[in-house]
PDB file of N, CA and C in Angstrom:
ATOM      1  N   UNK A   1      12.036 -15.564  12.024  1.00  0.00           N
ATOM      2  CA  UNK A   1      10.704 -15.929  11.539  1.00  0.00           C
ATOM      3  C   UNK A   1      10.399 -15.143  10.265  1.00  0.00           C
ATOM      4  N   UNK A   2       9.895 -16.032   9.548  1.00  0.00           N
ATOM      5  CA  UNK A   2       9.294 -15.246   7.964  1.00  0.00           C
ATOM      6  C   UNK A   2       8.372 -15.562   7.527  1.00  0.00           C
ATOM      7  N   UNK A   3       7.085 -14.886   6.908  1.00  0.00           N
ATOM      8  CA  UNK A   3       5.918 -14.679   6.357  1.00  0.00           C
ATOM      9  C   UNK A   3       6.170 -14.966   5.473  1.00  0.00           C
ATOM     10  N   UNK A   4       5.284 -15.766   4.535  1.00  0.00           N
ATOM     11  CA  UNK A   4       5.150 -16.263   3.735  1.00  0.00           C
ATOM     12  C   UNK A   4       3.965 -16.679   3.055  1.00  0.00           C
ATOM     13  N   UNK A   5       3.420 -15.872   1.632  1.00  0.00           N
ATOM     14  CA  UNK A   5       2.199 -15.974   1.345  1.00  0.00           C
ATOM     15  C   UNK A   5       2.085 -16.919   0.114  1.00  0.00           C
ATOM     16  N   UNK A   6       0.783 -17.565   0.110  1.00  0.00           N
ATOM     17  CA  UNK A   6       1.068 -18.766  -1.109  1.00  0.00           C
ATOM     18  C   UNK A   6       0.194 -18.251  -2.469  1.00  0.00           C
ATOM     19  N   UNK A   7       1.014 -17.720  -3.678  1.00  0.00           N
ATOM     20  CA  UNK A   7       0.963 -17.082  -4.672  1.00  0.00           C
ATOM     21  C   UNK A   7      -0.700 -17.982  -5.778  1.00  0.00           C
ATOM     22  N   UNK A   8      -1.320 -19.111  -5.088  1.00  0.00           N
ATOM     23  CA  UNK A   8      -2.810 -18.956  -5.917  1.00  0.00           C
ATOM     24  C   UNK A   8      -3.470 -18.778  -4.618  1.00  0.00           C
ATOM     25  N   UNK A   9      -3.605 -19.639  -3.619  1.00  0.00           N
ATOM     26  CA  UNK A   9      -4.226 -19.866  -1.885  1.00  0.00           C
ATOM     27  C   UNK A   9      -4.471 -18.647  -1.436  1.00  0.00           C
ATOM     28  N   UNK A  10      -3.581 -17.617  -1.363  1.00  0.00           N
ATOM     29  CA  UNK A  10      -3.201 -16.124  -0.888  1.00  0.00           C
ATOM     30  C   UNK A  10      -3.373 -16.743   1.094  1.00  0.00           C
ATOM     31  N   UNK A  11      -3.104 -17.895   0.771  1.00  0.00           N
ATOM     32  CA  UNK A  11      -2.496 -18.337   1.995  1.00  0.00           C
ATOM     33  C   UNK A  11      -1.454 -17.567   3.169  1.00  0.00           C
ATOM     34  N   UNK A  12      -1.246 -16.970   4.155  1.00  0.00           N
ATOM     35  CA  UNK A  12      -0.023 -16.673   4.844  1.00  0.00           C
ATOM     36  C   UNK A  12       0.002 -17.100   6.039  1.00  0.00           C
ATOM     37  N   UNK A  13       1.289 -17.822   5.964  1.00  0.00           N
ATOM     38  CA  UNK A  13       2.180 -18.214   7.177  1.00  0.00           C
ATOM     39  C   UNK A  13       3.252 -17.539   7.632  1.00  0.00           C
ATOM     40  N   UNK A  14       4.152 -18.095   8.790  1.00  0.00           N
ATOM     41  CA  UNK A  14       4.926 -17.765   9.492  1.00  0.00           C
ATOM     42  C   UNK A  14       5.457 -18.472   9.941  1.00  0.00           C
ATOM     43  N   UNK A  15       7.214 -18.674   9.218  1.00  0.00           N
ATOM     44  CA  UNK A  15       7.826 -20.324   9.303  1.00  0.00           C
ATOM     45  C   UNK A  15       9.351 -20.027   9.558  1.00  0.00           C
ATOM     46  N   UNK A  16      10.082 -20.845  10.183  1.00  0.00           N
ATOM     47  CA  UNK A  16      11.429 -20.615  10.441  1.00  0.00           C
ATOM     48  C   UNK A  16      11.856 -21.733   9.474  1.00  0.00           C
ATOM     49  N   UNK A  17      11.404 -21.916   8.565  1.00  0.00           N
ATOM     50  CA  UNK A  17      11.927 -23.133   7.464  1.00  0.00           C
ATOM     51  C   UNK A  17      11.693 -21.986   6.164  1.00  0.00           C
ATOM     52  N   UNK A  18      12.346 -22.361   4.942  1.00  0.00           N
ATOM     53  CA  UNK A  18      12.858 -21.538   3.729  1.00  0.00           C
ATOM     54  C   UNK A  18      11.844 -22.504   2.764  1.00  0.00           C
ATOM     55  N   UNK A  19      11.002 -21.856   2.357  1.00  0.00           N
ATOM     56  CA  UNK A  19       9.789 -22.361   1.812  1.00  0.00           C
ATOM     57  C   UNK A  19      10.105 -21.758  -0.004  1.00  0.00           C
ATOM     58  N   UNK A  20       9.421 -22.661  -0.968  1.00  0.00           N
ATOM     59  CA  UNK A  20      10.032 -21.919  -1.980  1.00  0.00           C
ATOM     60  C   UNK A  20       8.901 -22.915  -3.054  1.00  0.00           C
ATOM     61  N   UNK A  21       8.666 -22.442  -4.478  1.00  0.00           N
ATOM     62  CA  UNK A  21       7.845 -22.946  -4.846  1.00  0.00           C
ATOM     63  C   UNK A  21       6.905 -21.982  -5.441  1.00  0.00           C
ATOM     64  N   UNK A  22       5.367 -22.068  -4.867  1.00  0.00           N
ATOM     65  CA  UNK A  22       4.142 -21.048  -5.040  1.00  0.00           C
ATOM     66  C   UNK A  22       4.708 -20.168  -3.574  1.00  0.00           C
ATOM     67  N   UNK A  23       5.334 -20.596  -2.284  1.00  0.00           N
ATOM     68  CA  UNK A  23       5.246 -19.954  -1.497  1.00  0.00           C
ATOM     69  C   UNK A  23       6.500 -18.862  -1.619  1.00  0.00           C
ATOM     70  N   UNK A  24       5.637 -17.564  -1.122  1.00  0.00           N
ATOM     71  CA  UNK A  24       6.582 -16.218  -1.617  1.00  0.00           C
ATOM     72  C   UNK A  24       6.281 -15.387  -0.286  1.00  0.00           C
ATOM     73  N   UNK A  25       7.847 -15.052   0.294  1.00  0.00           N
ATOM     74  CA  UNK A  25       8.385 -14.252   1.093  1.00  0.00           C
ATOM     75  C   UNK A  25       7.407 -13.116   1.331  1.00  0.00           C
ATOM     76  N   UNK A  26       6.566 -12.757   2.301  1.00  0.00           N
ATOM     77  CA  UNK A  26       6.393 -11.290   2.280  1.00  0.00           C
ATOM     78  C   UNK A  26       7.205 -10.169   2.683  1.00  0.00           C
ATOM     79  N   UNK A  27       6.915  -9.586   1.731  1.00  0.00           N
ATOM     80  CA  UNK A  27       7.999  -8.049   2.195  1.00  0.00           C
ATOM     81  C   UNK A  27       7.331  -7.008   3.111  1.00  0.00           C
ATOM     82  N   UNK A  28       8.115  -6.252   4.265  1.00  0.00           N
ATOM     83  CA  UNK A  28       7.769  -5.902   4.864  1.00  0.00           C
ATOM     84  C   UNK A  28       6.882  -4.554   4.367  1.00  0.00           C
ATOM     85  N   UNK A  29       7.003  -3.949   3.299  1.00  0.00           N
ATOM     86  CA  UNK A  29       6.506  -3.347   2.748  1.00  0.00           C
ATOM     87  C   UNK A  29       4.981  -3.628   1.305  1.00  0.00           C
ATOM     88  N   UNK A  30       4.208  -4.347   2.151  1.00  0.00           N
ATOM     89  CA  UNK A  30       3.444  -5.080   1.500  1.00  0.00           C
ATOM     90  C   UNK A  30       2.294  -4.670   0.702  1.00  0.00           C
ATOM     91  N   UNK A  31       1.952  -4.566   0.036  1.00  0.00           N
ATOM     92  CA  UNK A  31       0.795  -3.999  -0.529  1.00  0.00           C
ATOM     93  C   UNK A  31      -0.546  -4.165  -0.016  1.00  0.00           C
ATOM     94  N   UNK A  32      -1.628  -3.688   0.073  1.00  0.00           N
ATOM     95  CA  UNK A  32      -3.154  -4.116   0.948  1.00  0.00           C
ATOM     96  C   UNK A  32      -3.310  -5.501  -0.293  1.00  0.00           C
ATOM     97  N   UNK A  33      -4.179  -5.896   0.176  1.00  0.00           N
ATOM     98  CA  UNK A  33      -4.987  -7.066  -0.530  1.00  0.00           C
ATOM     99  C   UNK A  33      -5.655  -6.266  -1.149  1.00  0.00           C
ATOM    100  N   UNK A  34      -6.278  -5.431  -1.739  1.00  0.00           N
ATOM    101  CA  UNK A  34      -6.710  -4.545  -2.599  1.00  0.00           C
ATOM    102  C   UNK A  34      -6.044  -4.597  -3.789  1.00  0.00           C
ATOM    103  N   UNK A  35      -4.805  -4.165  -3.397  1.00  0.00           N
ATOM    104  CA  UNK A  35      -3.879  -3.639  -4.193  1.00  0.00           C
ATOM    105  C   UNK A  35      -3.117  -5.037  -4.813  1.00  0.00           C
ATOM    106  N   UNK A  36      -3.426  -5.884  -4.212  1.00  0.00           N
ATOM    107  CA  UNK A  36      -2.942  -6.853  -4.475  1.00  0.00           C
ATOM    108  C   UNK A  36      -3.828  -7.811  -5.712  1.00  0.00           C
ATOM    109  N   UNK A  37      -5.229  -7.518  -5.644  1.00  0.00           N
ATOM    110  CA  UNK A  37      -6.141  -8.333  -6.481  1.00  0.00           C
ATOM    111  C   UNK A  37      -6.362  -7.164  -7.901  1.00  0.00           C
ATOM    112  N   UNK A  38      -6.105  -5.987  -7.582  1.00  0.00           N
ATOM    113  CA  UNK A  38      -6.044  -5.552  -8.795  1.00  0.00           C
ATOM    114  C   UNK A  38      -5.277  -5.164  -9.434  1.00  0.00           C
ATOM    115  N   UNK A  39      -4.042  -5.566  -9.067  1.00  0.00           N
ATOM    116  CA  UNK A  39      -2.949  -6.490 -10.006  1.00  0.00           C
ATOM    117  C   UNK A  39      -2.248  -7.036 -10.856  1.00  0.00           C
ATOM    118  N   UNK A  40      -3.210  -8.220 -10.579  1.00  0.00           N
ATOM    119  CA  UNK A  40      -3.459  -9.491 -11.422  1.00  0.00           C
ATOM    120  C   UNK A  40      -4.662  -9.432 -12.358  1.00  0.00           C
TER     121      UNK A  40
END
């Protein structure tokens, strides 16, 4: 199983299918959503 967050949506799932596109792998070492909006 792999997480998977959608790079405008900030969408995340959890899919046994290989998703690719806007949708991007999360790493287990993830940053807060904080850290994540100030960023960009």
């Amino acid at each position: 199983m792999t997480e998977y967050v959608h790079s405008r949506t900030g969408v995340a799932i959890a899919t046994d299918s290989v998703l690719s596109g806007a949708w991007e792998p999360v790493k287990k070492t993830r940053k807060t959503k904080k850290e994540e909006k100030e960023a960009k």
